[in-house]
PDB file of N, CA and C in Angstrom:
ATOM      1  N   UNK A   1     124.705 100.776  81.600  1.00  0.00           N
ATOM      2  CA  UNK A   1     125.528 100.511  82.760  1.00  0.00           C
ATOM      3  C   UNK A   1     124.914 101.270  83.931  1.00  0.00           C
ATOM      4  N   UNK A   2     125.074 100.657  84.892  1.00  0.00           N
ATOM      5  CA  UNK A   2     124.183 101.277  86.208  1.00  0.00           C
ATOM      6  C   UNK A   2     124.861 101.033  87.153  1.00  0.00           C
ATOM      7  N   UNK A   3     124.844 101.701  88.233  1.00  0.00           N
ATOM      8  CA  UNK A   3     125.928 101.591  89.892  1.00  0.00           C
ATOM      9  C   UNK A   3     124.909 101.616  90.844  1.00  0.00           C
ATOM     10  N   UNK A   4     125.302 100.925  91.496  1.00  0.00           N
ATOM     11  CA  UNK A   4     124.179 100.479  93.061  1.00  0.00           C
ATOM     12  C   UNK A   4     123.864 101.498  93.946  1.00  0.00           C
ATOM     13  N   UNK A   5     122.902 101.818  94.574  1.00  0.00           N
ATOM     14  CA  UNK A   5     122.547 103.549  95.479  1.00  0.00           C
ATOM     15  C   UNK A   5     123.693 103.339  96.353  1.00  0.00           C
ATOM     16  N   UNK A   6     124.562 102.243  96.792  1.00  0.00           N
ATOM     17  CA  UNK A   6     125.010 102.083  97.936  1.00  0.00           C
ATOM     18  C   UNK A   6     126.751 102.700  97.578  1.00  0.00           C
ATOM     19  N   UNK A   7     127.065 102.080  95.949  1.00  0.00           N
ATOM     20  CA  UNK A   7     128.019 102.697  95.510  1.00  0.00           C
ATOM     21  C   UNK A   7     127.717 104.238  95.471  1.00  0.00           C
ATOM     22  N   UNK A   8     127.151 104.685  94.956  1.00  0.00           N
ATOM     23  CA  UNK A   8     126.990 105.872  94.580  1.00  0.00           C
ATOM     24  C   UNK A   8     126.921 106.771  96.151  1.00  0.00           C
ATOM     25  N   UNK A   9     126.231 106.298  96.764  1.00  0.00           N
ATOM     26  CA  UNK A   9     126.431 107.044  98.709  1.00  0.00           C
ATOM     27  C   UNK A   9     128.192 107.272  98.530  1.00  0.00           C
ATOM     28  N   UNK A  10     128.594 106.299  99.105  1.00  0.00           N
ATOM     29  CA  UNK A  10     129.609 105.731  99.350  1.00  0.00           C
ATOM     30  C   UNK A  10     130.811 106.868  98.141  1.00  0.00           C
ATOM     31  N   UNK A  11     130.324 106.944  97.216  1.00  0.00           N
ATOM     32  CA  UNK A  11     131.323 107.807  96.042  1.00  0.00           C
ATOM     33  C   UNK A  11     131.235 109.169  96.573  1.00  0.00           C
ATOM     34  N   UNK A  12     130.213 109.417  96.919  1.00  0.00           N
ATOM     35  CA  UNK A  12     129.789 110.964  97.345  1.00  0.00           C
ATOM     36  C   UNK A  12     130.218 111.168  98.231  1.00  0.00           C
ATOM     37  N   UNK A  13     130.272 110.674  99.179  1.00  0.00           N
ATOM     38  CA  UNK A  13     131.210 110.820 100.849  1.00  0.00           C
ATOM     39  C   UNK A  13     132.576 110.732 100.371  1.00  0.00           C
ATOM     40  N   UNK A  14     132.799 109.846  99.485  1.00  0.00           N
ATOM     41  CA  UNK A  14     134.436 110.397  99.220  1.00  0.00           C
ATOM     42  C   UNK A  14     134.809 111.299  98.555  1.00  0.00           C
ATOM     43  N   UNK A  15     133.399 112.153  97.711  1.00  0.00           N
ATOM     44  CA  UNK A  15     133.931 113.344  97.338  1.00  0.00           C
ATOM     45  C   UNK A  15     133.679 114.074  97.950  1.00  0.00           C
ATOM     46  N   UNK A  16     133.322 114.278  99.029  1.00  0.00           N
ATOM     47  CA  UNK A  16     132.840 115.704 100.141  1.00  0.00           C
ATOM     48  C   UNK A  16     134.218 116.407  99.784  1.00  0.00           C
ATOM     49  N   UNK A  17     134.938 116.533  99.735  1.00  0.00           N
ATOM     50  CA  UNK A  17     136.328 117.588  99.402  1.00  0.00           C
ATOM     51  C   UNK A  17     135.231 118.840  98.443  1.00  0.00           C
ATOM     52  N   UNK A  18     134.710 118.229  97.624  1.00  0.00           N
ATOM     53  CA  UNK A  18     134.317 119.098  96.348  1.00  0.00           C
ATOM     54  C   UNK A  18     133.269 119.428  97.178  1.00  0.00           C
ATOM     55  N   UNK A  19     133.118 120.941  96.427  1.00  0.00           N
ATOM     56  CA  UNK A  19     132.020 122.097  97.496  1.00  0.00           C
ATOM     57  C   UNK A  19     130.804 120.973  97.093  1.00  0.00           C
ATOM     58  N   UNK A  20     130.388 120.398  95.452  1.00  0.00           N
ATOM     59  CA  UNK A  20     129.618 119.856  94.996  1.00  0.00           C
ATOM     60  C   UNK A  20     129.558 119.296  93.966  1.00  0.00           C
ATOM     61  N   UNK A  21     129.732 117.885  93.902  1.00  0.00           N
ATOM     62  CA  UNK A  21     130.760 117.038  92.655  1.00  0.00           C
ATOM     63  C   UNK A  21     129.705 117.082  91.891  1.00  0.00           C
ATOM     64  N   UNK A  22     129.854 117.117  91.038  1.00  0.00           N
ATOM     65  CA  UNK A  22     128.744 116.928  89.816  1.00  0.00           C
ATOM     66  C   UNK A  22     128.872 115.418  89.348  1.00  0.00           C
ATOM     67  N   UNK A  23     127.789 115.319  88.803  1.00  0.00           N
ATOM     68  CA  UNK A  23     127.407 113.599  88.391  1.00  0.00           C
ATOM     69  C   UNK A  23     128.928 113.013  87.420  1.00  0.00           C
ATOM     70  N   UNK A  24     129.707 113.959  86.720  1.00  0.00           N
ATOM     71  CA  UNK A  24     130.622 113.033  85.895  1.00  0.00           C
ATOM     72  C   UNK A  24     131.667 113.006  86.911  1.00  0.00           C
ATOM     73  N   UNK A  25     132.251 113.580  88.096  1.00  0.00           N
ATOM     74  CA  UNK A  25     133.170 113.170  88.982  1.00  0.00           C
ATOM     75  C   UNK A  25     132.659 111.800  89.771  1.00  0.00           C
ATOM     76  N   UNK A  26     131.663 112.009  89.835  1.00  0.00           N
ATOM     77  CA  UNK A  26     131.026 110.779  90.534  1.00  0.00           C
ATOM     78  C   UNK A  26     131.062 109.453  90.013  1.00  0.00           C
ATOM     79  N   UNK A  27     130.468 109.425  88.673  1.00  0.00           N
ATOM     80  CA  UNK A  27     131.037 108.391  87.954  1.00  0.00           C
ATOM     81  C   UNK A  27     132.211 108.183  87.560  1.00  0.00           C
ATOM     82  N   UNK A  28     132.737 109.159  86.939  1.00  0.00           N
ATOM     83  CA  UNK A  28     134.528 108.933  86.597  1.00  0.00           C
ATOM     84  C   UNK A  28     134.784 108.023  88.542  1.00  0.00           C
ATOM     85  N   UNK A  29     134.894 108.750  89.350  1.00  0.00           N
ATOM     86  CA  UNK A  29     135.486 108.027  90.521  1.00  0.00           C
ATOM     87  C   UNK A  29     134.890 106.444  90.794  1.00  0.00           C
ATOM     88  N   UNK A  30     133.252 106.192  90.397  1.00  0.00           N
ATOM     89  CA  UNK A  30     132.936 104.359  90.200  1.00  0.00           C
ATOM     90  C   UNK A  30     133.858 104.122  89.369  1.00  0.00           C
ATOM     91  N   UNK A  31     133.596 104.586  88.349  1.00  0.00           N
ATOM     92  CA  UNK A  31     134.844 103.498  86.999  1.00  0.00           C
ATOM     93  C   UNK A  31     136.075 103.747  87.512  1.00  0.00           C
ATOM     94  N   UNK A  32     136.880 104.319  88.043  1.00  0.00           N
ATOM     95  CA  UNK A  32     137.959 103.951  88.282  1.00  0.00           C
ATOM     96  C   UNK A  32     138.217 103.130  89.370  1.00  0.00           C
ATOM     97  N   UNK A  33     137.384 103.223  90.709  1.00  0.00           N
ATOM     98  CA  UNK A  33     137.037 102.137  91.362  1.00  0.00           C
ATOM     99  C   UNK A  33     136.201 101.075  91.805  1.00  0.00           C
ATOM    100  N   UNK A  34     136.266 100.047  90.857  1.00  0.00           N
ATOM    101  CA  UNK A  34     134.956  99.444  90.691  1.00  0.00           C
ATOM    102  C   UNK A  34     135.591  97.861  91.341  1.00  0.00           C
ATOM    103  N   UNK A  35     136.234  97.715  92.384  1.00  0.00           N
ATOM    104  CA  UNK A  35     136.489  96.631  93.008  1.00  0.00           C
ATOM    105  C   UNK A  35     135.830  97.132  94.184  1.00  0.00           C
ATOM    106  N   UNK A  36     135.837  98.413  94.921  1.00  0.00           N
ATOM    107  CA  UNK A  36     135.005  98.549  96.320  1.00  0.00           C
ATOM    108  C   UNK A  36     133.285  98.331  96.345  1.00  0.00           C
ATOM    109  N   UNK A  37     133.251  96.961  97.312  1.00  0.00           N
ATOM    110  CA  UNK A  37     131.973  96.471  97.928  1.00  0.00           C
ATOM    111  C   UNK A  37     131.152  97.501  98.767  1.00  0.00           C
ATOM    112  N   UNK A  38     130.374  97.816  98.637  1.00  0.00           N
ATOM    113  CA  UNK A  38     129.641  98.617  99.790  1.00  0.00           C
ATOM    114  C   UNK A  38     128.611  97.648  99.979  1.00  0.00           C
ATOM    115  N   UNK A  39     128.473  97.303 101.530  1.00  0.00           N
ATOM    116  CA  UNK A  39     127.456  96.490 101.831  1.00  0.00           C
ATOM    117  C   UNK A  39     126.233  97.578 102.588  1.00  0.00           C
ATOM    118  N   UNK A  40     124.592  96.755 102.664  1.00  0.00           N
ATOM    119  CA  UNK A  40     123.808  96.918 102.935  1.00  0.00           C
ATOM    120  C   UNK A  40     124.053  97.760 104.154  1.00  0.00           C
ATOM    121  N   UNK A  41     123.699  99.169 104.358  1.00  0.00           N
ATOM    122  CA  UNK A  41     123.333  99.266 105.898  1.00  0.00           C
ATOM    123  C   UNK A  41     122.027  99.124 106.235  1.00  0.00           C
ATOM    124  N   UNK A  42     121.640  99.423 107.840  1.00  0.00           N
ATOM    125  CA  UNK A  42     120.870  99.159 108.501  1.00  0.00           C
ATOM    126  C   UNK A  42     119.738 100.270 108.298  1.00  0.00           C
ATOM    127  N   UNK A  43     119.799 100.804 107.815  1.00  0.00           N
ATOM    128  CA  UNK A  43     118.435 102.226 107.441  1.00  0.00           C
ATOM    129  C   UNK A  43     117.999 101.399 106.283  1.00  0.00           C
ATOM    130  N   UNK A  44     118.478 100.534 105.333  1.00  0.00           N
ATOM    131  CA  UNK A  44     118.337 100.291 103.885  1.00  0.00           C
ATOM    132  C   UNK A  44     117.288  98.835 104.572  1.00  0.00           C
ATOM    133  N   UNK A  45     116.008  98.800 103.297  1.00  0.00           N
ATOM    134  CA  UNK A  45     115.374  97.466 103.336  1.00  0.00           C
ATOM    135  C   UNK A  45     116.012  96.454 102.196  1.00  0.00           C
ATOM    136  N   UNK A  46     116.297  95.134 102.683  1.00  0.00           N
ATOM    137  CA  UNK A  46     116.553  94.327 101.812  1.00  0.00           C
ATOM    138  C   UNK A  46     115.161  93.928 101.737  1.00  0.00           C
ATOM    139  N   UNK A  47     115.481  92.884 100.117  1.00  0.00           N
ATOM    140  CA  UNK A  47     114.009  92.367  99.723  1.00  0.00           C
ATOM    141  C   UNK A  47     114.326  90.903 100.269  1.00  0.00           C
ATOM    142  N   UNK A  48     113.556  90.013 101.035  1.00  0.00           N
ATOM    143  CA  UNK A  48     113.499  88.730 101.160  1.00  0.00           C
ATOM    144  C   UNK A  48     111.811  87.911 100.629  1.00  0.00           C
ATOM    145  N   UNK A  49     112.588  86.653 100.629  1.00  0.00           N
ATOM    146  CA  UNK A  49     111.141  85.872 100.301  1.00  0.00           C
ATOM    147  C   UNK A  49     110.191  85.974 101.308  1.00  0.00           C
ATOM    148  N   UNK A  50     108.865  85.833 100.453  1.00  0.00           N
ATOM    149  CA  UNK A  50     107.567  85.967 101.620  1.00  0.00           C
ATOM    150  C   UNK A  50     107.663  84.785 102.463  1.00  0.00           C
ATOM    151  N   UNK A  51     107.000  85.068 103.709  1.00  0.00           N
ATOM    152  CA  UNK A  51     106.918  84.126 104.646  1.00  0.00           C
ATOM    153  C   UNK A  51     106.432  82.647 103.865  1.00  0.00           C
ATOM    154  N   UNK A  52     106.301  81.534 104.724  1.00  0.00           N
ATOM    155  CA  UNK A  52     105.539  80.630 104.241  1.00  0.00           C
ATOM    156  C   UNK A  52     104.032  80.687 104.919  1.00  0.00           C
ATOM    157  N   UNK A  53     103.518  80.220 104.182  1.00  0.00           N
ATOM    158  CA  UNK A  53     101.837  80.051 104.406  1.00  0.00           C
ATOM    159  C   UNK A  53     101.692  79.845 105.671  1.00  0.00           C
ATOM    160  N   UNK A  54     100.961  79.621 106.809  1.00  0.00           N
ATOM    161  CA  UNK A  54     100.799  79.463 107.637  1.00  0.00           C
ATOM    162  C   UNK A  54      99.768  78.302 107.748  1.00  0.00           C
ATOM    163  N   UNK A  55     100.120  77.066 108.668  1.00  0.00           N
ATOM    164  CA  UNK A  55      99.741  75.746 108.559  1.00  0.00           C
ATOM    165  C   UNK A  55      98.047  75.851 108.547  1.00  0.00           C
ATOM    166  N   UNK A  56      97.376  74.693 108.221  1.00  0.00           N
ATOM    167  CA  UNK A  56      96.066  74.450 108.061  1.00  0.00           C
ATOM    168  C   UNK A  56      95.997  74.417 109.667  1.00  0.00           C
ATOM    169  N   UNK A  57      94.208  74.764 109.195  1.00  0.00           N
ATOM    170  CA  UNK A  57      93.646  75.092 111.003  1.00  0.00           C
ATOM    171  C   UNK A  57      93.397  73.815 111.041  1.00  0.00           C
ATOM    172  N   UNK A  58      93.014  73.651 112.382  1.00  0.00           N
ATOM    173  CA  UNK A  58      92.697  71.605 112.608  1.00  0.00           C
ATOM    174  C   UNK A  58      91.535  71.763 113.048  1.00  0.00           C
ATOM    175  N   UNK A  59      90.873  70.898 112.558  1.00  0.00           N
ATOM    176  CA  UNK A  59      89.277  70.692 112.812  1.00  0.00           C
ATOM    177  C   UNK A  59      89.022  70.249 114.396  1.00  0.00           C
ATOM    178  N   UNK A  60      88.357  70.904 114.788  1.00  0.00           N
ATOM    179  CA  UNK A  60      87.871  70.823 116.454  1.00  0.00           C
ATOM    180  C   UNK A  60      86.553  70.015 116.283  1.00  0.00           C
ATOM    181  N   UNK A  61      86.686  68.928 116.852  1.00  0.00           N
ATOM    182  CA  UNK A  61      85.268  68.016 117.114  1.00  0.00           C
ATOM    183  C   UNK A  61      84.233  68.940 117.858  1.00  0.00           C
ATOM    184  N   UNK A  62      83.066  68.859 117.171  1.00  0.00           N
ATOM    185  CA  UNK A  62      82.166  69.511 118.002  1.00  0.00           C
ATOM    186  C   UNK A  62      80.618  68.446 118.108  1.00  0.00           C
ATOM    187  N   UNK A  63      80.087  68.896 119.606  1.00  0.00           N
ATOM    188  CA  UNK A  63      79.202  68.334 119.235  1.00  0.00           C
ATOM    189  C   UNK A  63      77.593  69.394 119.580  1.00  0.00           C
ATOM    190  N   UNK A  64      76.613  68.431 118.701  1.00  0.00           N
ATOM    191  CA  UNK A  64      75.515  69.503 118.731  1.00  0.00           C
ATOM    192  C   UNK A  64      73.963  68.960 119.554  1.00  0.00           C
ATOM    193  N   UNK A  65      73.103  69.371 119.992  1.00  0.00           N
ATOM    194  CA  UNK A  65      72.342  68.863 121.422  1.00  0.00           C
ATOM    195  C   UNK A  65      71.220  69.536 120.312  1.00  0.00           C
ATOM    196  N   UNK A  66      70.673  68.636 119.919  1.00  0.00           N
ATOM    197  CA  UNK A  66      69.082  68.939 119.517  1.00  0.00           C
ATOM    198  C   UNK A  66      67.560  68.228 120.104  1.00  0.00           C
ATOM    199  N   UNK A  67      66.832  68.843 120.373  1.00  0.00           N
ATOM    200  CA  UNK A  67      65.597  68.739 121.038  1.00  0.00           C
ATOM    201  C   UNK A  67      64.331  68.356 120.152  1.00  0.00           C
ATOM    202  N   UNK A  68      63.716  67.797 119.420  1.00  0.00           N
ATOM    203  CA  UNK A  68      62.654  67.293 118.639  1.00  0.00           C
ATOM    204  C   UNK A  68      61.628  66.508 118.918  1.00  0.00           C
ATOM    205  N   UNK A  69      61.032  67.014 119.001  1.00  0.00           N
ATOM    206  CA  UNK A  69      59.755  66.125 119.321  1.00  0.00           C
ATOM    207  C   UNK A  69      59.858  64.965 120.225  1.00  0.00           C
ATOM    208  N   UNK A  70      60.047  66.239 121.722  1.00  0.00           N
ATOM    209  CA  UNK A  70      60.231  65.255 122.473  1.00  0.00           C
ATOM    210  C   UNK A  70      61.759  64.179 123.128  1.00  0.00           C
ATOM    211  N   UNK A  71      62.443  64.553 122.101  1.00  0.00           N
ATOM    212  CA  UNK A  71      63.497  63.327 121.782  1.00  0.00           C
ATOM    213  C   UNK A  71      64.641  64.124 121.777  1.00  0.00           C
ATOM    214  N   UNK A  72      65.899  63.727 122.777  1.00  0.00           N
ATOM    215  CA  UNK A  72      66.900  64.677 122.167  1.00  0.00           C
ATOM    216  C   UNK A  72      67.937  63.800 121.707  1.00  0.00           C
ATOM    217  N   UNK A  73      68.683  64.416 120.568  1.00  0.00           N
ATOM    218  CA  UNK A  73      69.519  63.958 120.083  1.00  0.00           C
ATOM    219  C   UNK A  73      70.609  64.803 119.856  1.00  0.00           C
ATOM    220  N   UNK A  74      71.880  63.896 119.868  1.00  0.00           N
ATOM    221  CA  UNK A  74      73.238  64.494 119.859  1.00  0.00           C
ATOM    222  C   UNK A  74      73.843  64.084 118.247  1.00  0.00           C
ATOM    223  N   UNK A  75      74.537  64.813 118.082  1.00  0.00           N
ATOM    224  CA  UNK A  75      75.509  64.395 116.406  1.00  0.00           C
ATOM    225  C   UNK A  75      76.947  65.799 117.026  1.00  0.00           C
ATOM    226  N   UNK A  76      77.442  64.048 117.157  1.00  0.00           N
ATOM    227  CA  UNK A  76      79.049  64.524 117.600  1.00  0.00           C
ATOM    228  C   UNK A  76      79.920  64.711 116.241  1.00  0.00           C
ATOM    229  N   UNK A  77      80.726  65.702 116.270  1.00  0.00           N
ATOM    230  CA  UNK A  77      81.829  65.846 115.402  1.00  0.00           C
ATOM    231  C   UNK A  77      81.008  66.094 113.251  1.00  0.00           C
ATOM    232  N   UNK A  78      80.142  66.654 113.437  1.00  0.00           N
ATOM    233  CA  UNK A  78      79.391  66.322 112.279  1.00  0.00           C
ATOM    234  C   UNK A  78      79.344  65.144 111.416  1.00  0.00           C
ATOM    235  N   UNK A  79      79.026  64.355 112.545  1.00  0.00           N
ATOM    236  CA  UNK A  79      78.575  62.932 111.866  1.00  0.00           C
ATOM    237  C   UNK A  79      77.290  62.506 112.028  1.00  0.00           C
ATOM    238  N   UNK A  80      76.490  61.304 112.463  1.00  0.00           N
ATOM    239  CA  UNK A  80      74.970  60.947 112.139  1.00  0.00           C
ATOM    240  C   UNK A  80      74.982  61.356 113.507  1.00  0.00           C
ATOM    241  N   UNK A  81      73.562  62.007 113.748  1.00  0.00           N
ATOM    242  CA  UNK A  81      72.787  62.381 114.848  1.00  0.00           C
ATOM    243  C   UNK A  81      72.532  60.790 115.530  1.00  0.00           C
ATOM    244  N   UNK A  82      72.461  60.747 116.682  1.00  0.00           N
ATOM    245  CA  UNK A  82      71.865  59.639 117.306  1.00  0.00           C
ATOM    246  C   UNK A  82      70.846  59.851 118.513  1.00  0.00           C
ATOM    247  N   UNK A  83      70.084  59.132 118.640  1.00  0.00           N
ATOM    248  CA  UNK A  83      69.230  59.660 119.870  1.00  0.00           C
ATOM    249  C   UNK A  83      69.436  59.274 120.792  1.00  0.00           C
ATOM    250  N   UNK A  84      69.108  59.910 121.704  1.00  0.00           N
ATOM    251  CA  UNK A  84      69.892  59.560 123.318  1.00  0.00           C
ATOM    252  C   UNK A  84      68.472  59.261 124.398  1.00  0.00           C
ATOM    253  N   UNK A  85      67.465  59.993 124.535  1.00  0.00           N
ATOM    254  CA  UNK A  85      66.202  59.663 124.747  1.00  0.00           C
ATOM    255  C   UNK A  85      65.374  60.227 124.786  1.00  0.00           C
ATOM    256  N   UNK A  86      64.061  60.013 125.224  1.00  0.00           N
ATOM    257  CA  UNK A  86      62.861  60.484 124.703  1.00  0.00           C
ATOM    258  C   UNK A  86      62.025  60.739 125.638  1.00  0.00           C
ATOM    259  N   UNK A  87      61.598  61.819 126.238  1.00  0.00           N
ATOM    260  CA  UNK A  87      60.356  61.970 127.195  1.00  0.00           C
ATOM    261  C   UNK A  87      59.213  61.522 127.438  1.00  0.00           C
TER     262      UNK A  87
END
């Protein structure tokens, strides 16, 4: 059997009366009140799901200017080179 850190805070602040409750006042006081909720505070990390992936990059057309013998040729978007003209 196990009690939540948040119960257990929460038990201890209600025993501040006692100079220093020892662990079986602490529990005796969960089991006898075990309907009080203690919710999350704001110092505390909850665990959530990981983000989602982040979308695919999009392919940027590029094009490339080559010089050969004389001749230049372009190949847009990495597709077939074509020649454009010749000196």
């Amino acid at each position: 059997m196990g009690f939540s850190r948040n119960r257990a805070e929460y038990a201890l602040k209600e025993l501040a009366d006692e100079e220093e409750p020892r662990a079986e006042l602490v529990v005796a006081w969960l089991i006898d009140h075990p309907d009080i909720e203690v919710g999350v505070t704001l110092n505390q990390t909850a665990s959530y799901p990981p983000p989602p992936p982040p979308p695919p990059k999009k392919k940027i057309p590029y094009t490339t200017f080559v010089f050969i013998g004389g001749c230049l040729l372009i190949k847009e978007g990495g597709g077939e080179a074509r020649r454009v003209g010749c000196l």
